[in-house]
PDB file of N, CA and C in Angstrom:
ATOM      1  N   UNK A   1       9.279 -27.125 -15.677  1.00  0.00           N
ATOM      2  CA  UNK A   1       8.644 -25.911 -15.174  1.00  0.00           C
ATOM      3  C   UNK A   1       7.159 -26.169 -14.985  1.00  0.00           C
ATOM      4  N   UNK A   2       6.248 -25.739 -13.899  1.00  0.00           N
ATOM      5  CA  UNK A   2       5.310 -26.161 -13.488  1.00  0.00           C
ATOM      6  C   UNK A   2       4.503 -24.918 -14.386  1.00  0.00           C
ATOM      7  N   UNK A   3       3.128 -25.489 -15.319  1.00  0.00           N
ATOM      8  CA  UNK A   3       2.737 -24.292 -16.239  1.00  0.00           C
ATOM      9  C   UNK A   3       1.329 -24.382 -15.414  1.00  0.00           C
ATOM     10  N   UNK A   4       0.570 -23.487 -16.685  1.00  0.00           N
ATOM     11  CA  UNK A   4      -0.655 -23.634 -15.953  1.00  0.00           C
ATOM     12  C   UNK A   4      -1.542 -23.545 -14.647  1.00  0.00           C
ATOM     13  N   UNK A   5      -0.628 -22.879 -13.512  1.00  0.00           N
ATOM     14  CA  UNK A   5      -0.885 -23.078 -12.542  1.00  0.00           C
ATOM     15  C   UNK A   5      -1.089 -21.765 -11.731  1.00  0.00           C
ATOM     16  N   UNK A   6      -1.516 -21.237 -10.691  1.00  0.00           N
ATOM     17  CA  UNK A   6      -1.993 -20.605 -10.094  1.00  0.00           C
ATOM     18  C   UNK A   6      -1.497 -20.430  -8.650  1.00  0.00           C
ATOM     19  N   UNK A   7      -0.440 -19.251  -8.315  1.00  0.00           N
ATOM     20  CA  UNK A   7       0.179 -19.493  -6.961  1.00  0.00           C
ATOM     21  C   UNK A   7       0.505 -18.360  -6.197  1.00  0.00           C
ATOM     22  N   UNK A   8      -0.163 -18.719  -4.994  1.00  0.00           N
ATOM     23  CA  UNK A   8      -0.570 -17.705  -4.006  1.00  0.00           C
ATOM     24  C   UNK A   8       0.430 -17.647  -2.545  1.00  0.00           C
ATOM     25  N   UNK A   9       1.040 -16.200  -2.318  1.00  0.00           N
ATOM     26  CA  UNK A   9       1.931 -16.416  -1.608  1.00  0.00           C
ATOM     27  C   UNK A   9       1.793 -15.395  -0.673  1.00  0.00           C
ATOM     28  N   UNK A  10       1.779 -14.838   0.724  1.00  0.00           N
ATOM     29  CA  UNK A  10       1.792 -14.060   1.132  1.00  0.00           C
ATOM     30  C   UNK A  10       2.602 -12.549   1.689  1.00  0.00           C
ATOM     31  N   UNK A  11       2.683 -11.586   0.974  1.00  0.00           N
ATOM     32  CA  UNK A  11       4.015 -10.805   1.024  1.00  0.00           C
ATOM     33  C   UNK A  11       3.670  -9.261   1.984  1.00  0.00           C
ATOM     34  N   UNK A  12       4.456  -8.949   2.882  1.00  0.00           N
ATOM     35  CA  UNK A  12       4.789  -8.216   3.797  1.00  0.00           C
ATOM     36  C   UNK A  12       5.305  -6.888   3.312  1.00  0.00           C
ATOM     37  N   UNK A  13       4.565  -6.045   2.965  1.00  0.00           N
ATOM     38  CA  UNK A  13       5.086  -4.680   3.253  1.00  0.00           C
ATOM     39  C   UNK A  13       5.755  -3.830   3.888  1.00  0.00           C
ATOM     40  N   UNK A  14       6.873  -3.257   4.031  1.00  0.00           N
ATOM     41  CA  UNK A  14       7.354  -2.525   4.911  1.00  0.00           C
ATOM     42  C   UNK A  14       7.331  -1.428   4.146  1.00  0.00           C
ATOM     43  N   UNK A  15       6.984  -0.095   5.102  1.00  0.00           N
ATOM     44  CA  UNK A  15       7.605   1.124   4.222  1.00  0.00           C
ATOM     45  C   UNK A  15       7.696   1.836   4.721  1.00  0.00           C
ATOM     46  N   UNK A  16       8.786   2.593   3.812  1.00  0.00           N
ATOM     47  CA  UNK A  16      10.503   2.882   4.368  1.00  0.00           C
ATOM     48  C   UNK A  16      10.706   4.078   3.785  1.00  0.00           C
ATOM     49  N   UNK A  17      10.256   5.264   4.439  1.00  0.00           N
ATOM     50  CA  UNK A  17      10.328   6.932   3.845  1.00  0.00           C
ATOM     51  C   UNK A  17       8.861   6.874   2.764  1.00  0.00           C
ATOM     52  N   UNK A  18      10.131   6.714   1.205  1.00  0.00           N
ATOM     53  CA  UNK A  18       8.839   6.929   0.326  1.00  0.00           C
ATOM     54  C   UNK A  18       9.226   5.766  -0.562  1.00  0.00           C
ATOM     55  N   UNK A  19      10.033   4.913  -0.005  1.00  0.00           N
ATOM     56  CA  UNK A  19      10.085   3.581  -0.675  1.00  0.00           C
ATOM     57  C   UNK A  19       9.232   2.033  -0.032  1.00  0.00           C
ATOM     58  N   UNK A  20       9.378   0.629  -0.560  1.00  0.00           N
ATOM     59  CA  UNK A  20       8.930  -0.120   0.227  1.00  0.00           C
ATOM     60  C   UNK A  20       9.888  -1.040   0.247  1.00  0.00           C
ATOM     61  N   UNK A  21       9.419  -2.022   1.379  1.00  0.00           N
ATOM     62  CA  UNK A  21      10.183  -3.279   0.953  1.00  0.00           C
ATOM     63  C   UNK A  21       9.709  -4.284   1.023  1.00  0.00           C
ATOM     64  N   UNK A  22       9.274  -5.606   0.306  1.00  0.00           N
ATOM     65  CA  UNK A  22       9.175  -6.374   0.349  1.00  0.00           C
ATOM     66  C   UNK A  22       9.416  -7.664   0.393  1.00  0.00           C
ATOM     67  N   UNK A  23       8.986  -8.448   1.530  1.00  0.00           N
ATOM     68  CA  UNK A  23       9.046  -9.284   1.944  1.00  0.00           C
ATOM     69  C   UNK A  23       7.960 -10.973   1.775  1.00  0.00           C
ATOM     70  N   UNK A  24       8.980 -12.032   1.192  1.00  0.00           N
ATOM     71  CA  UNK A  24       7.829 -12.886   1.156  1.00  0.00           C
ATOM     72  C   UNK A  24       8.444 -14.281   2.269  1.00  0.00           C
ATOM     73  N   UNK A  25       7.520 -14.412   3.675  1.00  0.00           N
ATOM     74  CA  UNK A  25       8.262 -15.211   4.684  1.00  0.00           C
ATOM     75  C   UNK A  25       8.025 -16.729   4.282  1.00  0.00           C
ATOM     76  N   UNK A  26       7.390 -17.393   3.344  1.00  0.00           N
ATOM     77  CA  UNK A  26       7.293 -18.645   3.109  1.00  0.00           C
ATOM     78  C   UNK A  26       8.915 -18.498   2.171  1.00  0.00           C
ATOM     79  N   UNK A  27       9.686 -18.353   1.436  1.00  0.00           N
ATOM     80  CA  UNK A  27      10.856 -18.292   1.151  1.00  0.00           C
ATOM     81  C   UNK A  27      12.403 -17.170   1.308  1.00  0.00           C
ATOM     82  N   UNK A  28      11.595 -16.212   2.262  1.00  0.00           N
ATOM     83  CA  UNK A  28      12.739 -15.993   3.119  1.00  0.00           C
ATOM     84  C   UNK A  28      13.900 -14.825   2.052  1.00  0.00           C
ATOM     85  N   UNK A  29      12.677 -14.084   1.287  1.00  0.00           N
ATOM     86  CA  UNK A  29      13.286 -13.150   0.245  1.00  0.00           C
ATOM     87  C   UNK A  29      12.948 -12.044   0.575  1.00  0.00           C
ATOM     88  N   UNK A  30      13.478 -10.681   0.406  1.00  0.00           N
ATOM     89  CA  UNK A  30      13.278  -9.537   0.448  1.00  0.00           C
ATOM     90  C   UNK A  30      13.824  -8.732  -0.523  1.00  0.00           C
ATOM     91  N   UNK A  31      12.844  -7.767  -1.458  1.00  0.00           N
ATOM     92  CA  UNK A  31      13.162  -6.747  -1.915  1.00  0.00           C
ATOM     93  C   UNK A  31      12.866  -5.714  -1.538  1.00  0.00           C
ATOM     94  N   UNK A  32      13.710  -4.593  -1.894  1.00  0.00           N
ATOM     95  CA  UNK A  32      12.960  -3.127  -2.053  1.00  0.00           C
ATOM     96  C   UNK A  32      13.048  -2.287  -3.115  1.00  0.00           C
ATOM     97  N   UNK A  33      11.748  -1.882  -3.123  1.00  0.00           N
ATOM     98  CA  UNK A  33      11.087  -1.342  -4.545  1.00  0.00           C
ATOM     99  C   UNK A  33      10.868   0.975  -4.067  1.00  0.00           C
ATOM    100  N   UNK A  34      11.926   1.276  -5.089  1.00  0.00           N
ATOM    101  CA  UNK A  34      11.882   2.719  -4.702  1.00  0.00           C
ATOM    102  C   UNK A  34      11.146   3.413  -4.970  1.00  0.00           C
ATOM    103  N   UNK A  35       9.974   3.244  -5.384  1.00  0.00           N
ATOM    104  CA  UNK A  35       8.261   3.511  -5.521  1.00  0.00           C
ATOM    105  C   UNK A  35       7.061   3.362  -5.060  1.00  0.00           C
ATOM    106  N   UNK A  36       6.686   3.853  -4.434  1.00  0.00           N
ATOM    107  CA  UNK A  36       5.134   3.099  -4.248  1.00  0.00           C
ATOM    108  C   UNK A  36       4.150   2.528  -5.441  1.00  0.00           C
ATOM    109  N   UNK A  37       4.361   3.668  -5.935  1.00  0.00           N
ATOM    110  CA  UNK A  37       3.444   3.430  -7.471  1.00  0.00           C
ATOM    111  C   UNK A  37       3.599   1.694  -8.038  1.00  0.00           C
ATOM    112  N   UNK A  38       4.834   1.287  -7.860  1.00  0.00           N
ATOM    113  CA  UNK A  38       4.961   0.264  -8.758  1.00  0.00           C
ATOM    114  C   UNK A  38       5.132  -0.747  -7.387  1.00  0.00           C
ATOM    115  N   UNK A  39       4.584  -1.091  -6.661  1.00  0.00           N
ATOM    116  CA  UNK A  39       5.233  -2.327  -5.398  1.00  0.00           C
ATOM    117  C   UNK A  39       3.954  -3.303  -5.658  1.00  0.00           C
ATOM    118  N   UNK A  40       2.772  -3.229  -5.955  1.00  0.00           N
ATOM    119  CA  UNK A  40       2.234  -4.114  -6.560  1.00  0.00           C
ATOM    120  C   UNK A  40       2.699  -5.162  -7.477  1.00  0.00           C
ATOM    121  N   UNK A  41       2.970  -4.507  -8.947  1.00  0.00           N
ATOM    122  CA  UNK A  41       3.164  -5.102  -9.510  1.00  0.00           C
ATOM    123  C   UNK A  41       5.061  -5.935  -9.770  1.00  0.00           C
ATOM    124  N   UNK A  42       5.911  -4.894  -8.731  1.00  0.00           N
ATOM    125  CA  UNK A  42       7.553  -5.502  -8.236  1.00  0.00           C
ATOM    126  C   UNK A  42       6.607  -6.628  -7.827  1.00  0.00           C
ATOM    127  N   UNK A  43       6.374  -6.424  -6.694  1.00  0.00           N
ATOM    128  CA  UNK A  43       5.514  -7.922  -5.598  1.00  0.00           C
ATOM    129  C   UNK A  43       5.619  -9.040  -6.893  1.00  0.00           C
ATOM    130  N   UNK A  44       4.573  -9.171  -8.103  1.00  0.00           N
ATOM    131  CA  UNK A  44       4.478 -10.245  -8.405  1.00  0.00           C
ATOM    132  C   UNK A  44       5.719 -10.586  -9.313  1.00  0.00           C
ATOM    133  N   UNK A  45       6.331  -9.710  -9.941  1.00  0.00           N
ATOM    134  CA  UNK A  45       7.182 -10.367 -10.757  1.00  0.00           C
ATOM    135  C   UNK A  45       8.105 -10.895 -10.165  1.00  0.00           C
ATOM    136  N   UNK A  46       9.025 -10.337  -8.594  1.00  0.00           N
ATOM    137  CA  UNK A  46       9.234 -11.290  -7.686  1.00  0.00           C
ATOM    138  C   UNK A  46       8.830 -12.196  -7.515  1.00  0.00           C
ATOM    139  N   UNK A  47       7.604 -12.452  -6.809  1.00  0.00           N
ATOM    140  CA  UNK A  47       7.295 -13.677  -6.648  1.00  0.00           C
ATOM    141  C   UNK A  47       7.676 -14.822  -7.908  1.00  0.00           C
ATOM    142  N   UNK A  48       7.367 -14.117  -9.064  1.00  0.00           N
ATOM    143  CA  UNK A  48       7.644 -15.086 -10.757  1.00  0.00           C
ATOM    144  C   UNK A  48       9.395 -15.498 -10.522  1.00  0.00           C
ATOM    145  N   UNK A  49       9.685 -14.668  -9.985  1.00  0.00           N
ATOM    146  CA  UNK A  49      11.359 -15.085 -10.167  1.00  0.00           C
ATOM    147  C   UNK A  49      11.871 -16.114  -9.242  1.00  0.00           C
ATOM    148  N   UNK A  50      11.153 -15.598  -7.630  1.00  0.00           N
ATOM    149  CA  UNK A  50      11.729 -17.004  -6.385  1.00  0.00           C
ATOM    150  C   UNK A  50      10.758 -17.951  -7.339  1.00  0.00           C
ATOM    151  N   UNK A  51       9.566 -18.807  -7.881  1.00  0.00           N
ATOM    152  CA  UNK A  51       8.979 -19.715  -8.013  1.00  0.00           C
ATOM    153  C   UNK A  51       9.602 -20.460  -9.226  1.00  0.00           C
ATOM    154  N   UNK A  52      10.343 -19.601 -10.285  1.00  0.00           N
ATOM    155  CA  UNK A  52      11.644 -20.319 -11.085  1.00  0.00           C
ATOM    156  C   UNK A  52      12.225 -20.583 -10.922  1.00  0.00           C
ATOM    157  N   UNK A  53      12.675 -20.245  -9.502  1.00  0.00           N
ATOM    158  CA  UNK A  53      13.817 -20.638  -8.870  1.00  0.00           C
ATOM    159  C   UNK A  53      13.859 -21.988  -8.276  1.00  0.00           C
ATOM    160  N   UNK A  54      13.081 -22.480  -7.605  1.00  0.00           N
ATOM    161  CA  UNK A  54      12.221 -23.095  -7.626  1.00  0.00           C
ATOM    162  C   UNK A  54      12.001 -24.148  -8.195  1.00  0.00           C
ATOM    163  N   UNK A  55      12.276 -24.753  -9.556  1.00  0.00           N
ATOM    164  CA  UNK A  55      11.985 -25.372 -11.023  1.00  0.00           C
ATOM    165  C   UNK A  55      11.885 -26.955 -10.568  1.00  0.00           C
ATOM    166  N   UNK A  56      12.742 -27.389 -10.029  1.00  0.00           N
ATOM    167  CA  UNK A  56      12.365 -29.317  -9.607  1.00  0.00           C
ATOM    168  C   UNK A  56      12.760 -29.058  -8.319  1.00  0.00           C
ATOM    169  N   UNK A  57      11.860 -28.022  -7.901  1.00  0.00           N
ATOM    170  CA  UNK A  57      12.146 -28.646  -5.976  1.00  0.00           C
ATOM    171  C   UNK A  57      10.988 -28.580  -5.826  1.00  0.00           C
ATOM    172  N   UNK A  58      10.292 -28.529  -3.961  1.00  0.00           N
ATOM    173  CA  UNK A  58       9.138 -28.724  -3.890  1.00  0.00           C
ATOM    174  C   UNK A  58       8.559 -27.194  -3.695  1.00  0.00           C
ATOM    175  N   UNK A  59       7.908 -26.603  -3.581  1.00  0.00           N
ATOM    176  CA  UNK A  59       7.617 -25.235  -3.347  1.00  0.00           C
ATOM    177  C   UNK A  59       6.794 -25.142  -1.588  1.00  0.00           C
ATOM    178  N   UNK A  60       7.375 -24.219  -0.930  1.00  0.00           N
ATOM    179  CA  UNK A  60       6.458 -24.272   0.422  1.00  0.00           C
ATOM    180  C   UNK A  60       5.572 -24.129   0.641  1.00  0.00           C
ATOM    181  N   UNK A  61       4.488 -25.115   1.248  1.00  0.00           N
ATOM    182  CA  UNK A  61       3.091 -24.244   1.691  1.00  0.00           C
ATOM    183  C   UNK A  61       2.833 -23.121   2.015  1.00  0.00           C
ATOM    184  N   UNK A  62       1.884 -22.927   1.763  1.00  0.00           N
ATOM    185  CA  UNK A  62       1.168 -21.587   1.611  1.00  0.00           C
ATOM    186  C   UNK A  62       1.007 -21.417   3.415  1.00  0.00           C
ATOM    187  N   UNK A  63       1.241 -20.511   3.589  1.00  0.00           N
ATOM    188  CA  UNK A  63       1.768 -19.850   5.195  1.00  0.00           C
ATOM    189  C   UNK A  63      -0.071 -18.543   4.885  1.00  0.00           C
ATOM    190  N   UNK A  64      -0.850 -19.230   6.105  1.00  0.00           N
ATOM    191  CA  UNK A  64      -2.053 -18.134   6.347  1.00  0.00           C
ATOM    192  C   UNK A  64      -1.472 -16.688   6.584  1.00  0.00           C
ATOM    193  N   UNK A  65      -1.873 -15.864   5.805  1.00  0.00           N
ATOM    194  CA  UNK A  65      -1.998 -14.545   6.150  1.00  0.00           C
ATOM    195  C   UNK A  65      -2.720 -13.947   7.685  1.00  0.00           C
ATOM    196  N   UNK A  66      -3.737 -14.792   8.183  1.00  0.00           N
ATOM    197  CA  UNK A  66      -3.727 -14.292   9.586  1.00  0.00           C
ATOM    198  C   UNK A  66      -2.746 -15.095  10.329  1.00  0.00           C
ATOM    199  N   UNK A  67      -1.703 -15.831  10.202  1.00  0.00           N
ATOM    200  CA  UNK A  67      -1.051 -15.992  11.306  1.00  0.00           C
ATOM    201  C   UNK A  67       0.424 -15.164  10.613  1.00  0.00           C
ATOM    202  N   UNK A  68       0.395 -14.276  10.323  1.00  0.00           N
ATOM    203  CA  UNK A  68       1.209 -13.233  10.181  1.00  0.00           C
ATOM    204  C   UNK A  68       1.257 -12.303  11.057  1.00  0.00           C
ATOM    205  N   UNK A  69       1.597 -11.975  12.014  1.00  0.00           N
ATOM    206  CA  UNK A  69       2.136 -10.742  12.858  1.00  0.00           C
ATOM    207  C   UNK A  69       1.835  -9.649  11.743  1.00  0.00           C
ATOM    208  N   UNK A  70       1.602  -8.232  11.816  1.00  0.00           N
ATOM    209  CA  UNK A  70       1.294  -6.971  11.426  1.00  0.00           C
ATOM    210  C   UNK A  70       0.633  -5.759  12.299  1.00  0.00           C
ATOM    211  N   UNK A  71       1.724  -5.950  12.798  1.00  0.00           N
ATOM    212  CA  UNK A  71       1.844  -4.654  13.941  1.00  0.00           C
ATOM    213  C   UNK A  71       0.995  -3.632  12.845  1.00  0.00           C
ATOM    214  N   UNK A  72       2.338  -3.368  12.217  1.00  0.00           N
ATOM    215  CA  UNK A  72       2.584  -2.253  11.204  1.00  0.00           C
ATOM    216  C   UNK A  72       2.849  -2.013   9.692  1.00  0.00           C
ATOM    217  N   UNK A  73       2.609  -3.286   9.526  1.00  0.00           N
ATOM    218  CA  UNK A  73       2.733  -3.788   8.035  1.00  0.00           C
ATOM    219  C   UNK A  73       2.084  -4.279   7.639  1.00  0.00           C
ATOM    220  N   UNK A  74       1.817  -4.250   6.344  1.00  0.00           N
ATOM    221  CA  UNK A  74       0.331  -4.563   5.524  1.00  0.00           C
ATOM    222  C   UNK A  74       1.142  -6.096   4.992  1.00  0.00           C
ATOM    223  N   UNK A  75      -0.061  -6.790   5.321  1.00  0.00           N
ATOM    224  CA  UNK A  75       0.229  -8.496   4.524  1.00  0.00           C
ATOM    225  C   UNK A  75      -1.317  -8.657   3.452  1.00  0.00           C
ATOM    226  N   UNK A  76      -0.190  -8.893   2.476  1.00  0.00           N
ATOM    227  CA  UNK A  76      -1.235  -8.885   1.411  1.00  0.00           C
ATOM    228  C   UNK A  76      -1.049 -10.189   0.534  1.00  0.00           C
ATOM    229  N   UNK A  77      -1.712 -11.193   0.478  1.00  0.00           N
ATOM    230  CA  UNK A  77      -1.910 -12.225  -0.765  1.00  0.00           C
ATOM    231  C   UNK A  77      -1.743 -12.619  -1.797  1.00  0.00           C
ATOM    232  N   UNK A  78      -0.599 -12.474  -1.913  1.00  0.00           N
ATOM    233  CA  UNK A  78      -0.152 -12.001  -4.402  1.00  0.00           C
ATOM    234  C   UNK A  78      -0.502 -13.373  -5.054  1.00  0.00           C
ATOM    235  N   UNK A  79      -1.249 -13.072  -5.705  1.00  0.00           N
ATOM    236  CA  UNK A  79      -1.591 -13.969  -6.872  1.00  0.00           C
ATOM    237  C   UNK A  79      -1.015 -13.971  -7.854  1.00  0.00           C
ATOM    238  N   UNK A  80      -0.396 -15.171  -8.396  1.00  0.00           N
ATOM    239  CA  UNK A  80       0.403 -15.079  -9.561  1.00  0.00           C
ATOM    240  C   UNK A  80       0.122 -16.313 -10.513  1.00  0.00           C
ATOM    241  N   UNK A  81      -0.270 -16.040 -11.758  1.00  0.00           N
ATOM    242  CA  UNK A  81      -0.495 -17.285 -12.794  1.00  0.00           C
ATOM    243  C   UNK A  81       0.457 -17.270 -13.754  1.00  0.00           C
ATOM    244  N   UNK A  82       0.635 -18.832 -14.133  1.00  0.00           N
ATOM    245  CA  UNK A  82       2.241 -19.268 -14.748  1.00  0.00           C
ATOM    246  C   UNK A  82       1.636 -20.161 -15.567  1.00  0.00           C
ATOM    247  N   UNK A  83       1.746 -19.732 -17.018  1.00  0.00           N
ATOM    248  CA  UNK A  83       1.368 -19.774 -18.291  1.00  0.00           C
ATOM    249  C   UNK A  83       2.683 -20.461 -18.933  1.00  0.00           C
TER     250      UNK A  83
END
């Protein structure tokens, strides 16, 4: 398991009535989170779960947030540190 480390991924908002969904396109996952209140912090613990997943493979580059399309959806940067 890779510790110590610091990993930044870019995740796609959609939202959907009064829920969201999230999306992260460097691994091709989507959840949806039936809150707003809490899609921040869904966002990262997702992200904690695809990057375990993860464990002896290689992990994908980091995909720029401006070459993200966002018509209408917020792309936002999640930072996640792995202790």
């Amino acid at each position: 398991m890779r510790r110590d480390m610091l990993y930044e991924y870019p995740a796609i908002f959609h939202t959907i009535e009064e829920a969201c969904r999230i999306s992260f396109p460097n691994f091709g996952r989507i959840i949806q989170v039936a809150s707003l209140f809490n899609v921040m912090t869904k966002s990262s613990v997702f992200l904690a779960y695809i990057i375990y997943y993860y464990v002896d493979q290689v992990l994908p580059n980091l995909t720029a947030v401006s070459s993200i399309p966002n018509e209408k959806e917020l792309v936002v940067l999640i930072q996640l540190e792995l202790d």
